[in-house]
Protein backbone atom coordinates (compact mmCIF):
# COMPACT_ATOMS: atom_id res chain seq x y z
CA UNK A 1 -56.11 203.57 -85.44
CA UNK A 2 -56.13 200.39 -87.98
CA UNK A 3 -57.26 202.95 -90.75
CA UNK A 4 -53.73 204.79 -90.22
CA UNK A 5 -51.71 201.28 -90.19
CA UNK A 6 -53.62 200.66 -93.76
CA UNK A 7 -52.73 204.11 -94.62
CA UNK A 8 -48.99 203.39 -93.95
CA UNK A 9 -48.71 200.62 -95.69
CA UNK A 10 -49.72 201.69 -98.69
CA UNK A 11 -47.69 204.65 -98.98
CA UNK A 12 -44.81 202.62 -97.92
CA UNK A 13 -44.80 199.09 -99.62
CA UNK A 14 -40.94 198.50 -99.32
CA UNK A 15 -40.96 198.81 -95.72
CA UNK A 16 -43.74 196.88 -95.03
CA UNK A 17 -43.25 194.36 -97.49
CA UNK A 18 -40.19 192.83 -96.72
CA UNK A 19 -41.45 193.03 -93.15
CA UNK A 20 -44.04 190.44 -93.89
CA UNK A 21 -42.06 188.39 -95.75
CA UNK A 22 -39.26 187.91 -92.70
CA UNK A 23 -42.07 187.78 -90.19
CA UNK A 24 -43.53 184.93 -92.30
CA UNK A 25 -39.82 183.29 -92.54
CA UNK A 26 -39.81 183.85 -88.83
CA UNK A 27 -42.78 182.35 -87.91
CA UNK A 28 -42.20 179.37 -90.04
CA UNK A 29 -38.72 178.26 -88.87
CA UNK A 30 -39.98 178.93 -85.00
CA UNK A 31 -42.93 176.66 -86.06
CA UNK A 32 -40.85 173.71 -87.46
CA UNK A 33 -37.71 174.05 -84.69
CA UNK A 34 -40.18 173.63 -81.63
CA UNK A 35 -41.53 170.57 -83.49
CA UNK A 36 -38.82 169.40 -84.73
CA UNK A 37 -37.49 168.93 -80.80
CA UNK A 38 -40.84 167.75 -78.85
CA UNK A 39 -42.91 164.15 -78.97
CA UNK A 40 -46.34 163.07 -78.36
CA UNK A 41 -47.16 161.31 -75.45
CA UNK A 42 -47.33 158.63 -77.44
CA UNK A 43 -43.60 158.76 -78.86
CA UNK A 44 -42.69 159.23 -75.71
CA UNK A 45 -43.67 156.37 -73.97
CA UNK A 46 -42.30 154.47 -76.97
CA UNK A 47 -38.94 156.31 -76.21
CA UNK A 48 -39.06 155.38 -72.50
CA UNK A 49 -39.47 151.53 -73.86
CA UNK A 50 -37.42 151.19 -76.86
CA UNK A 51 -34.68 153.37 -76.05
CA UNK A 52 -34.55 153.69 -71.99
CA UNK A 53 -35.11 157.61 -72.70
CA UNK A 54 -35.40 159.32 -69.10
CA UNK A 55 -38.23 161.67 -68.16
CA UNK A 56 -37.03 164.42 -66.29
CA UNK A 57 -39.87 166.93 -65.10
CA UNK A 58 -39.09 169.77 -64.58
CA UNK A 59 -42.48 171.51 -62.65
CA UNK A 60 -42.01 171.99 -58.63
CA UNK A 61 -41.97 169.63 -55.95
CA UNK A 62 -45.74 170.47 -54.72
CA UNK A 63 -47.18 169.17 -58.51
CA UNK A 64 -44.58 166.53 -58.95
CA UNK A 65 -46.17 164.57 -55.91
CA UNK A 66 -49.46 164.99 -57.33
CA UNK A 67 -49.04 163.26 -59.98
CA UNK A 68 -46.05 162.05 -62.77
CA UNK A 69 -44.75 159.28 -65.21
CA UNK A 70 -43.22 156.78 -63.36
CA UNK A 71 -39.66 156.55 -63.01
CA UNK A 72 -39.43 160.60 -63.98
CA UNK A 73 -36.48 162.53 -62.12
CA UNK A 74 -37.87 165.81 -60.54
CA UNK A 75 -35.88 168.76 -61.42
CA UNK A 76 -37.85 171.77 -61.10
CA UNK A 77 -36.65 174.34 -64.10
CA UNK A 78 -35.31 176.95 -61.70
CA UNK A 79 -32.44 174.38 -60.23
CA UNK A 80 -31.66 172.59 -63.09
CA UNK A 81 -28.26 174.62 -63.86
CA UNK A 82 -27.26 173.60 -60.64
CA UNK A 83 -28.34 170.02 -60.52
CA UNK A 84 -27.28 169.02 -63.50
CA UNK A 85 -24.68 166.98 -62.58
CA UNK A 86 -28.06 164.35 -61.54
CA UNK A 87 -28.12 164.04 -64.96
CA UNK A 88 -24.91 163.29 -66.47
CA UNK A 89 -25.69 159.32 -66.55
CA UNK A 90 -28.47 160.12 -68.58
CA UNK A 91 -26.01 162.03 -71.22
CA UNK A 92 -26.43 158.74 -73.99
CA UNK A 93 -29.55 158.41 -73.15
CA UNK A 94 -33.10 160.37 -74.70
CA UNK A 95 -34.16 162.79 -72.58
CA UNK A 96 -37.71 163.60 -72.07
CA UNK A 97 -38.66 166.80 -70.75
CA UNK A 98 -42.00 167.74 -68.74
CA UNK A 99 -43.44 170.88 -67.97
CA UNK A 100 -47.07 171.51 -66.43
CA UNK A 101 -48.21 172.61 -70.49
CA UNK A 102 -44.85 171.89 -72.32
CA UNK A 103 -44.53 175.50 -72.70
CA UNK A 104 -41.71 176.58 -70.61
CA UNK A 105 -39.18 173.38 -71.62
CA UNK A 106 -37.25 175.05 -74.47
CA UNK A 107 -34.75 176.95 -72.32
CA UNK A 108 -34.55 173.49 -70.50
CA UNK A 109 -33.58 171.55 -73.64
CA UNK A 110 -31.54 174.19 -74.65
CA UNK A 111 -29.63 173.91 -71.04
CA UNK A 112 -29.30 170.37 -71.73
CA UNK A 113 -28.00 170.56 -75.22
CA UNK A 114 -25.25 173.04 -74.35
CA UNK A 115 -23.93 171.07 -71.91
CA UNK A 116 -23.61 167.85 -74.57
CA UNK A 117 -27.04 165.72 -73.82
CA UNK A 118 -27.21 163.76 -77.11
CA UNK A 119 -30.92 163.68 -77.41
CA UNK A 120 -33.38 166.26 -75.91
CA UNK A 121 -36.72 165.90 -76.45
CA UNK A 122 -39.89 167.86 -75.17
CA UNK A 123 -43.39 166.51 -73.93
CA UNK A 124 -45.50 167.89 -76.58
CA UNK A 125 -48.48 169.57 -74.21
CA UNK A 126 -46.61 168.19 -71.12
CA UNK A 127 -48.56 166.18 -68.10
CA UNK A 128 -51.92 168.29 -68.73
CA UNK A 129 -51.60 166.68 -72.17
CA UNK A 130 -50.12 163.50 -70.63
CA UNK A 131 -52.63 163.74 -68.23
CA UNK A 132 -55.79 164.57 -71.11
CA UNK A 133 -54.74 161.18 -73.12
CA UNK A 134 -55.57 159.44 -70.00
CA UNK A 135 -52.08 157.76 -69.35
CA UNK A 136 -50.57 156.39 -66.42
CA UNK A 137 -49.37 158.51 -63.58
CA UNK A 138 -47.68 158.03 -60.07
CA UNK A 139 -48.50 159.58 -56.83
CA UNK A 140 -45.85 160.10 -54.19
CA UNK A 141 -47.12 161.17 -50.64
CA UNK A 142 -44.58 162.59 -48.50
């Protein structure tokens, strides 16, 4: 099967050239956008001192009670296009966003930047990052 891929592209070097070249271009700006918009764990916390950024995480209840950075707002993902309006005193303000990996924030930021958050940011690895660079975390029983 890989033999006939080879075998197509070089018959056909204009079609498969200038597909590499715009999957390269692709790959790049995706590479540098999602890091252009996320922190370390280490920015972050200097964001949550310097500049009163607020941590809104975004996993459900059930793991949010387990363990999260203090003085986080829980917002699972699913609800946050309804309970936005929790967030509108936050609008000046950074915004840090927390997943369980920091995989599935980037529709969240993008939620929040639509609807005129000045500064999104995402947790870079989220709390299993957070959690891996052995930084403080809250339990809530309830």
């Amino acid at each position: 099967m890989f033999d006939q891929y080879i075998q197509f592209a070089s018959h056909h070097p204009f079609l498969v050239g200038p597909f590499i070249v715009l999957l390269l271009l692709w790959a790049t700006y995706e590479s540098r956008r999602s890091q252009s918009d996320t922190v370390s764990p280490g920015e972050a916390t200097t964001l949550i001192n310097r500049s009163d950024a607020q941590v809104v995480d975004l996993r459900d209840p059930k793991e949010f009670k387990k363990g999260f950075i203090s003085g986080a707002v829980n917002i699972p993902k699913e609800k946050l296009e309804t309970r936005i309006g929790e967030l509108d005193k936050y609008k000046q303000n950074p915004i840090i966003l927390v997943c369980k990996t920091g995989q599935t924030s980037a529709a969240a930021a993008q939620t929040l930047a639509k609807n005129g958050f000045a500064t999104v940011k995402r947790l870079r690895g989220g709390m299993a990052q957070w959690q891996a660079d052995d930084l403080p975390t809250v339990t809530r029983s309830k």
